[in-house]
Protein backbone atom coordinates (compact mmCIF):
# COMPACT_ATOMS: atom_id res chain seq x y z
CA UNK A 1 -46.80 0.47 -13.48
CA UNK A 2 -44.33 2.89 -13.92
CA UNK A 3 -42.40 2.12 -17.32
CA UNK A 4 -40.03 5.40 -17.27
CA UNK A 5 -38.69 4.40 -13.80
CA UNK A 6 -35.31 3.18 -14.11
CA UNK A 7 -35.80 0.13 -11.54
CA UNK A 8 -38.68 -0.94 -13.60
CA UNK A 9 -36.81 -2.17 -16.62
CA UNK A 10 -33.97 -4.16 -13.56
CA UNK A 11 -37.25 -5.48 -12.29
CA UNK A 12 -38.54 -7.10 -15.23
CA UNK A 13 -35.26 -8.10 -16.27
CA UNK A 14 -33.66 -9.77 -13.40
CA UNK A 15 -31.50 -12.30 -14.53
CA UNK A 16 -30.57 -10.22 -18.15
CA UNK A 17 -29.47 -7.19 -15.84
CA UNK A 18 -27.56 -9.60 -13.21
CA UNK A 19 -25.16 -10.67 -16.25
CA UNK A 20 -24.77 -7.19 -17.13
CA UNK A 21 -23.75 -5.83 -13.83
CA UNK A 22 -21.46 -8.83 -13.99
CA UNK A 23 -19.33 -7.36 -16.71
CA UNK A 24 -19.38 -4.08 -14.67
CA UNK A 25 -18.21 -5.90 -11.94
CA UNK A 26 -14.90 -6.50 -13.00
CA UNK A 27 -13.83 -2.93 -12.94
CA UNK A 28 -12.96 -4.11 -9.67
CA UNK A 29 -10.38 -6.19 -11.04
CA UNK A 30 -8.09 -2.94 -11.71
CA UNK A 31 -9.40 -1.78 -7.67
CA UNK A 32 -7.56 -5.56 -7.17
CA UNK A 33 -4.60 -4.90 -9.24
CA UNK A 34 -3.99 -1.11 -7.75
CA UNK A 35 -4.01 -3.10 -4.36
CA UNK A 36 -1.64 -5.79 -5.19
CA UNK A 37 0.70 -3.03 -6.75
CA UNK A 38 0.79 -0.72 -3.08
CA UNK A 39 0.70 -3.19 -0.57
CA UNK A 40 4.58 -3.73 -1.14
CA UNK A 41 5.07 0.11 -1.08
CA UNK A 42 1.99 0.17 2.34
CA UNK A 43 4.82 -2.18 4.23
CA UNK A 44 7.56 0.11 4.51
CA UNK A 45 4.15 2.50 6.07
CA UNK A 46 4.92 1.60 10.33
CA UNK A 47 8.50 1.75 9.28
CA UNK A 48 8.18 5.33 8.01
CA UNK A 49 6.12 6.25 10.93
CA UNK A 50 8.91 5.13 13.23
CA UNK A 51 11.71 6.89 10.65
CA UNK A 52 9.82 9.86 11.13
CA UNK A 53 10.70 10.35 15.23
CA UNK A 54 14.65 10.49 14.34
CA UNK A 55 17.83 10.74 12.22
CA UNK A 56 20.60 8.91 10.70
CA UNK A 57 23.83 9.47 10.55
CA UNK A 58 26.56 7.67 8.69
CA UNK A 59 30.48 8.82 8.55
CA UNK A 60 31.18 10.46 5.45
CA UNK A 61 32.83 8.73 2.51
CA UNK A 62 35.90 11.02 2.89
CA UNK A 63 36.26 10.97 6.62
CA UNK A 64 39.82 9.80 7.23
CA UNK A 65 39.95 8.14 10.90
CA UNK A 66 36.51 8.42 11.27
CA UNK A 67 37.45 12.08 12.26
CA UNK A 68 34.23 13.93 10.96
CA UNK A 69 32.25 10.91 12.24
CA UNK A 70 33.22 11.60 16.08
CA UNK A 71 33.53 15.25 16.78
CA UNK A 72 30.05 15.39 15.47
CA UNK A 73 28.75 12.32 17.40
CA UNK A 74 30.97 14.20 20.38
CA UNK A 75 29.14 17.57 19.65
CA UNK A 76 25.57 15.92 19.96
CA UNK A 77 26.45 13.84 22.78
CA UNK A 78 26.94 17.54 24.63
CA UNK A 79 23.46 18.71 24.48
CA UNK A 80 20.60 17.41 26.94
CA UNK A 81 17.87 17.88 24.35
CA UNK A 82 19.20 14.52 21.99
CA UNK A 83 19.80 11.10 22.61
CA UNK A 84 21.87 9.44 20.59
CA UNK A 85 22.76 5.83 20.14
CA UNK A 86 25.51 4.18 17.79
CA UNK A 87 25.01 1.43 16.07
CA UNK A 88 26.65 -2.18 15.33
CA UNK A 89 27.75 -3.99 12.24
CA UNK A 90 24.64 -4.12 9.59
CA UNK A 91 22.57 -7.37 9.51
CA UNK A 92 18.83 -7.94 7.55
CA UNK A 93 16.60 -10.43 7.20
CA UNK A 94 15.33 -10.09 3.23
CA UNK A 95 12.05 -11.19 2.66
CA UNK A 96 9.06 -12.46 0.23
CA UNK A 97 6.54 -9.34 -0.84
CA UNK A 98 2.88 -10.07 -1.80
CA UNK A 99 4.15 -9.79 -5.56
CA UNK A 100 6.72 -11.87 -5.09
CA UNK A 101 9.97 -10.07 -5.34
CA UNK A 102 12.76 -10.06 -2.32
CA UNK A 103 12.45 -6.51 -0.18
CA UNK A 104 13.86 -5.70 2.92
CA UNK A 105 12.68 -4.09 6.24
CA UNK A 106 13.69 -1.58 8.78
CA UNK A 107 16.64 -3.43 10.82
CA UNK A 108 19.00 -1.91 13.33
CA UNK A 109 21.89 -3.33 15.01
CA UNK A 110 22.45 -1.97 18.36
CA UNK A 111 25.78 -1.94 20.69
CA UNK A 112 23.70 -2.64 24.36
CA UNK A 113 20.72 -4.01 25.49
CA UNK A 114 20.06 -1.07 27.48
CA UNK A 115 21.15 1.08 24.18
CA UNK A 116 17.77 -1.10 22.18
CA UNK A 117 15.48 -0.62 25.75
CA UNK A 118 16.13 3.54 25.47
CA UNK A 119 15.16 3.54 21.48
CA UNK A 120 11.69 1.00 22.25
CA UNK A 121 11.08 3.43 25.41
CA UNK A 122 11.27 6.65 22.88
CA UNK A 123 9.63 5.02 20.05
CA UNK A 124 6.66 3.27 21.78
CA UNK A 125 7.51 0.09 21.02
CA UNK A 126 6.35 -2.57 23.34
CA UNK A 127 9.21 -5.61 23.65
CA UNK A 128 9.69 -8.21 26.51
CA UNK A 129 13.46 -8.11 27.13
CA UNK A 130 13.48 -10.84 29.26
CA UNK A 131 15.61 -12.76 26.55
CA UNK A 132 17.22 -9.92 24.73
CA UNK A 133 21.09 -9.91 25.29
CA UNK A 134 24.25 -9.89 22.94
CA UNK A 135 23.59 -11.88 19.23
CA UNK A 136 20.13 -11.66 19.50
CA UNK A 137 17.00 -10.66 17.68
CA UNK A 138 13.69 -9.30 18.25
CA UNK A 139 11.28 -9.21 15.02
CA UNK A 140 7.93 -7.91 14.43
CA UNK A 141 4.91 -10.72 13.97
CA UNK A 142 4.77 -9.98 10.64
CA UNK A 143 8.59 -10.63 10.14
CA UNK A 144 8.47 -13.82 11.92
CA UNK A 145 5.83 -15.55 9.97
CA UNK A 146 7.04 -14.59 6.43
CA UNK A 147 9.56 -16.45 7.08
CA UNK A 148 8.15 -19.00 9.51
CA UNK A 149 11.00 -18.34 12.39
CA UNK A 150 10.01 -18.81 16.58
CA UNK A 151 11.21 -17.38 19.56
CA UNK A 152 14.08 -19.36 20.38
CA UNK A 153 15.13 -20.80 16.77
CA UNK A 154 18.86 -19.40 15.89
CA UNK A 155 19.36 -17.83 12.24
CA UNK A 156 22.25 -18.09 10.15
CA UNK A 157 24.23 -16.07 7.88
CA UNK A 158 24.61 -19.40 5.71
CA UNK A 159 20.48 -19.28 5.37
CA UNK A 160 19.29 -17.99 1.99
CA UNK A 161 18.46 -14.29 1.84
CA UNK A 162 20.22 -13.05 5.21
CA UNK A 163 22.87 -10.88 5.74
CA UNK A 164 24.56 -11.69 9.15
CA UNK A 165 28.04 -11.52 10.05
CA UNK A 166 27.14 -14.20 13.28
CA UNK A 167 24.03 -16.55 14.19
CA UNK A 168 21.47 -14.47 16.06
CA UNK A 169 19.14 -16.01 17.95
CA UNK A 170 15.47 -14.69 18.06
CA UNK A 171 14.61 -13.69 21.67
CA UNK A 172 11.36 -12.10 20.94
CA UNK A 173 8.50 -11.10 18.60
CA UNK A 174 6.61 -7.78 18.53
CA UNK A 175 2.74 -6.99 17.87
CA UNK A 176 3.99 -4.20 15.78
CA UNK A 177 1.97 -3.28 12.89
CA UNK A 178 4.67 -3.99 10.08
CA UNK A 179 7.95 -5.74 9.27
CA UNK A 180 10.68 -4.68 11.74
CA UNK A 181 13.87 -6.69 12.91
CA UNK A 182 16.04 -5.37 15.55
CA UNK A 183 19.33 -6.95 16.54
CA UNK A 184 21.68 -6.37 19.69
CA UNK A 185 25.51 -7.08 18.13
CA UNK A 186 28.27 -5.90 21.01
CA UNK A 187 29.42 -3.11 22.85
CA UNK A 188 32.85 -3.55 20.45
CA UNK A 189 30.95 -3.19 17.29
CA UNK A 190 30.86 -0.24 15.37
CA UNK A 191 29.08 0.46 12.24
CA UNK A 192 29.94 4.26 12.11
CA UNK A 193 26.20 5.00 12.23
CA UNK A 194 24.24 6.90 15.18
CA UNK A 195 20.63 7.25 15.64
CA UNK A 196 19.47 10.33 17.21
CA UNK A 197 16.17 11.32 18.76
CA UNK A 198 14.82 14.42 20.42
CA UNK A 199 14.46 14.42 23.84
CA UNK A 200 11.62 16.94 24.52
CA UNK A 201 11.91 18.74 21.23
CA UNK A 202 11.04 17.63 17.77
CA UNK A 203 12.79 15.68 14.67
CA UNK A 204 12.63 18.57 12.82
CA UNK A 205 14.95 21.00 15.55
CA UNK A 206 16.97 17.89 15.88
CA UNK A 207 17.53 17.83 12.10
CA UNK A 208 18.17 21.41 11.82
CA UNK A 209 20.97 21.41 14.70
CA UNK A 210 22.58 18.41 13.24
CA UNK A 211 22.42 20.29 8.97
CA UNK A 212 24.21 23.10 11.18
CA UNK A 213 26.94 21.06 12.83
CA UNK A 214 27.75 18.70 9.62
CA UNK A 215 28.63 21.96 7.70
CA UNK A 216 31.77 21.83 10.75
CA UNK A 217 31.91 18.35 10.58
CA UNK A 218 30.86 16.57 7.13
CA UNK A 219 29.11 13.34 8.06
CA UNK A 220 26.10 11.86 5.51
CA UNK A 221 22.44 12.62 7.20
CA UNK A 222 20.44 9.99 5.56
CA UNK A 223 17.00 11.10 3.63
CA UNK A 224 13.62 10.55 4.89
CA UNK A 225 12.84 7.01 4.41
CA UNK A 226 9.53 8.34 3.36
CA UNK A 227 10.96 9.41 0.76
CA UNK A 228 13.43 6.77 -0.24
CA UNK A 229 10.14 4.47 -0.16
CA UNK A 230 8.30 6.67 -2.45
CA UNK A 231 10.18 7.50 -5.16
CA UNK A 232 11.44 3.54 -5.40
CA UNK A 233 7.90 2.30 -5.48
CA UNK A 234 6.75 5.44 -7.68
CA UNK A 235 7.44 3.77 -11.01
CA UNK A 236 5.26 0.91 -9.97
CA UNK A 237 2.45 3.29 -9.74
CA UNK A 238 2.55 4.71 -13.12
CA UNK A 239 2.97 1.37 -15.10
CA UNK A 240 0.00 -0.16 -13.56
CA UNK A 241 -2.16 3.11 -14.27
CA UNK A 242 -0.91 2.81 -17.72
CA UNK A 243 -2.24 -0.46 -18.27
CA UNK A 244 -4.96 0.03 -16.82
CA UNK A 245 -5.64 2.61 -19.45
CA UNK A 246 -5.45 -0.25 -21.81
CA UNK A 247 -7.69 -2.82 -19.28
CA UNK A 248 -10.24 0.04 -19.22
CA UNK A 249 -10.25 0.84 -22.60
CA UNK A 250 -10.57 -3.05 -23.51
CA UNK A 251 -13.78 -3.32 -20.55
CA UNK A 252 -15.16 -0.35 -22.39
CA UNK A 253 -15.21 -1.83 -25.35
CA UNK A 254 -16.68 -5.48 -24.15
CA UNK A 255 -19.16 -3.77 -21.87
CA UNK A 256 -20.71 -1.98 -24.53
CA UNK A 257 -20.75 -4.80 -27.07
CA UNK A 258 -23.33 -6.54 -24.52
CA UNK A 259 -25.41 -3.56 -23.19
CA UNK A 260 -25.44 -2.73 -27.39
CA UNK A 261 -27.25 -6.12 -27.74
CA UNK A 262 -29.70 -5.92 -25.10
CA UNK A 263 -30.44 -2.47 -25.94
CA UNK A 264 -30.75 -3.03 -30.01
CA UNK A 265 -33.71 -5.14 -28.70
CA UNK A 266 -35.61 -2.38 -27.14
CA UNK A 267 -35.40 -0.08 -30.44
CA UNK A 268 -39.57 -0.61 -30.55
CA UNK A 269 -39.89 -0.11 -27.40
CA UNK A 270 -38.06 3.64 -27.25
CA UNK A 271 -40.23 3.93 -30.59
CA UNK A 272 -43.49 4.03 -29.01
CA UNK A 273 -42.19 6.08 -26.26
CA UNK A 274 -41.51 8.76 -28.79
CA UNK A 275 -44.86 7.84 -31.17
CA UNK A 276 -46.78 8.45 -28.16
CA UNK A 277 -44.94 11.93 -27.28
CA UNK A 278 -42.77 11.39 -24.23
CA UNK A 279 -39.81 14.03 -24.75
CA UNK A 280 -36.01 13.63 -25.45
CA UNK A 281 -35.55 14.79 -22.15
CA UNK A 282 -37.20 12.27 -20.13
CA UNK A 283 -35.94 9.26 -22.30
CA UNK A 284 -32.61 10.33 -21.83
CA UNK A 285 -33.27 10.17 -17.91
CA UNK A 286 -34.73 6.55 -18.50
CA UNK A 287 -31.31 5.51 -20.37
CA UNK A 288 -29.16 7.23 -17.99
CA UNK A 289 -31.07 6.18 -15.28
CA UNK A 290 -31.11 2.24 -16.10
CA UNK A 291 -27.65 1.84 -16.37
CA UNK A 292 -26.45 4.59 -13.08
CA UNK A 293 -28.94 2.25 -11.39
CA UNK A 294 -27.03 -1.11 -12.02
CA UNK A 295 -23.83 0.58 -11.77
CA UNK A 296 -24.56 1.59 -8.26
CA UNK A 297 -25.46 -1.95 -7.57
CA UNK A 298 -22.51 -2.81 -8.83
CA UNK A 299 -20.23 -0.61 -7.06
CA UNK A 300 -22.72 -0.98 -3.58
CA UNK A 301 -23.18 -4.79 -3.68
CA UNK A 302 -20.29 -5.92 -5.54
CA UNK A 303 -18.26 -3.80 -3.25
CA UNK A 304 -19.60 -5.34 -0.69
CA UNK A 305 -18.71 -8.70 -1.59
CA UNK A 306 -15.55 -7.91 -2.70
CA UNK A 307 -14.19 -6.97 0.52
CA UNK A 308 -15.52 -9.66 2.48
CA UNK A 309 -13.58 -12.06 0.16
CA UNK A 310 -10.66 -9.85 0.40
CA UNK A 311 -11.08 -10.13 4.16
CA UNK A 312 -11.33 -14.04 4.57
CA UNK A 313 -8.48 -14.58 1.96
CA UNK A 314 -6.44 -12.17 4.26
CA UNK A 315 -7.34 -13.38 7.78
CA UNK A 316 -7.17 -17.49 6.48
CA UNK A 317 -4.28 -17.52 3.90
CA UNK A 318 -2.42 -14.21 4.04
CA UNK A 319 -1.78 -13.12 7.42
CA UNK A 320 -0.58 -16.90 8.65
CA UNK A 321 2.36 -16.42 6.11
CA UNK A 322 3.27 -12.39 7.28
CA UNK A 323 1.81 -11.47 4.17
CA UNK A 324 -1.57 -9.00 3.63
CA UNK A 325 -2.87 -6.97 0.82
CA UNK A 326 -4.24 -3.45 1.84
CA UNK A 327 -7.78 -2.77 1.66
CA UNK A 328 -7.64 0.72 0.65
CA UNK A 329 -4.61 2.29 -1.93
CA UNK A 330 -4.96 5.97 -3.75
CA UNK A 331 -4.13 4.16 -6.67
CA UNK A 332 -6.52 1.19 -6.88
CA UNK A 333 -9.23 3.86 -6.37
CA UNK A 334 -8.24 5.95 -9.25
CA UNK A 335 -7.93 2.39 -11.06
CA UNK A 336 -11.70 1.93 -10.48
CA UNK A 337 -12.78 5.08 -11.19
CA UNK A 338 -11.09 5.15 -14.44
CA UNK A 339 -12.60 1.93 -15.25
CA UNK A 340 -15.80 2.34 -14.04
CA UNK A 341 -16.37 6.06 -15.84
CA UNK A 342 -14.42 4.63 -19.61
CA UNK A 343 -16.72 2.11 -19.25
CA UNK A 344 -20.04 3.72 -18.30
CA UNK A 345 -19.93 7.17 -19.66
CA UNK A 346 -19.38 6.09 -23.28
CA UNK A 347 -22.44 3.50 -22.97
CA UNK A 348 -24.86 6.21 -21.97
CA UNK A 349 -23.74 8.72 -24.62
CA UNK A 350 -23.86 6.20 -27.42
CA UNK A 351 -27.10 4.79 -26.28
CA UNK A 352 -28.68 7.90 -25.62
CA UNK A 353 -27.57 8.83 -29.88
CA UNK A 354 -29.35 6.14 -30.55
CA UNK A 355 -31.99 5.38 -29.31
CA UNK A 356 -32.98 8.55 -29.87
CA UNK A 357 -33.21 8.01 -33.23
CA UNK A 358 -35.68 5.17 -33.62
CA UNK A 359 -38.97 5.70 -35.29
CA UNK A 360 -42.01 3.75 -34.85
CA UNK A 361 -42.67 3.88 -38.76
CA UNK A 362 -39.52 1.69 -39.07
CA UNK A 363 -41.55 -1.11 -36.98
């Protein structure tokens, strides 16, 4: 018998300790919460990755006759190095987020079929074109099933949350990692727009000739959508960690209330451990010991658990509606760490004070 072990007291203690770790448990309620907040900001992820390989470029607010607009678009279209490819009128399909709220995707309208088959040839993206031609469009999977379309069903611009100028019918649906629509207007279209990729050289030297040739010709090079995506979602981010401050502070506070009763009733117990002359030192290593022990359970087990129920609810509910919540998010990990050390860290100090303390004279 080793009383001073920590797993000794778990051992003897089984179903006490399993209602304990319970309440430690829910720290992964904020881990929950961080991923419910980023999964909305985690969508616009493939479309950054795909943002990242080119450029934008929209006419410029004060560009009489589109002047500006096409002796730049002229300029690029010299050099061998660039492809670039003008778009149609704008049209989006808006759709549901994981919390709820209407967000959009990346979309681009293109003039030609052959125009969409160069930008899916120089972004990777694999697309049968077998049914692609003028007024349709191809969506990702995840696109489709949020909102429940088919290959073959025609969209409207009378349907709720779309902004079409024309019916589009879908002619095909992408494995693509993320929510992506693509349409193919006409070759008479023109949404004053260009897309431009490097052929053989990289985003940023195609970036840094184009900054050069809008200080001749002033046209509107649109930001990062990295960026765009991160400083719109960045608010989101700093309200949840503020309440979960609060949601910490409130766990810490609960927590300790129960570990304060089961502990109260060990006061003769920590006694005779002193009476009998075991030091400060390795008391302190019992306490701390005890409750690092469950709380690895906790984190190890519970973790465990967790994620497998995160899983299923994905794979059977989420994904069959387009919609997923991350496993992973830096902010649901700070969430549980914050949580998990407001919670622990002030029961082993105020423990440690007192039980400390106790006295077997007092028994």
């Amino acid at each position: 018998m080793k009383p001073l072990s920590p797993l000794y007291f778990i051992k003897q203690n089984k179903t006490r300790c399993i209602l304990l770790m319970f309440m430690i448990f829910l720290s992964f309620g904020a881990y929950l919460g961080g991923l419910y907040i980023y999964t909305p900001q985690e969508n616009w992820d493939y479309a950054c990755s795909l943002n990242d390989k080119f450029i934008e470029v929209y006419m410029g607010y004060n560009d009489e006759n589109a002047k500006n607009y096409n002796a730049f678009r002229d300029e690029m279209k010299k050099r061998d190095d660039v492809i670039v490819i003008e778009t149609g009128w704008y049209n989006q399909i808006e759709r549901k987020t994981i919390m709820g709220f209407t967000d959009g995707s990346l979309c681009s309208t293109f003039r030609t079929v052959d125009d969409f088959k160069t930008f899916c040839e120089q972004l990777d993206i694999k697309c049968n074109f077998d049914n692609v031609k003028e007024h349709t469009v191809v969506l990702s999977r995840l696109m489709a099933d949020t909102k429940g379309y088919k290959v073959g069903d025609v969209i409207s611009p009378d349907d709720d949350e779309n902004d079409f100028y024309y019916d589009f019918t879908i002619a095909g649906i992408t494995n693509e990692p993320g929510y992506t629509q693509y349409y193919i207007g006409s070759e008479e279209e023109n949404g004053y727009e260009m897309i431009i990729l490097g052929k053989g050289i990289s985003k940023e030297e195609v970036l840094k000739h184009a900054q050069t040739l809008a200080e001749k010709y002033p046209v509107h090079i649109e930001i990062p959508l990295r960026e765009d995506i991160y400083d719109t979602y960045c608010i989101f981010n700093t309200i949840f960690i503020i309440v979960v401050i609060f949601l910490a502070l409130i766990l810490s506070v609960t927590v300790n209330a129960v570990f304060v009763g089961m502990y109260q009733r060990r006061e003769f117990e920590f006694a005779v451990y002193r009476a009998i002359g075991i030091s400060k030192k390795q008391i302190i290593k019992k306490i701390c010991g005890e409750i690092l022990c469950m709380d690895a359970i906790v984190l190890t087990l519970g973790g465990i658990i967790f994620f497998i129920g995160l899983y299923l609810f994905n794979h059977l509910v989420l994904f069959p509606n387009g919609l997923y919540i991350v496993y992973y998010a830096p902010v649901a990990i700070i969430a549980l760490i914050l949580c998990n050390v407001m919670t622990v860290v002030p029961l082993i100090i105020t423990r440690t004070r007192k039980l400390l303390k106790t006295n077997v004279c007092d028994y």
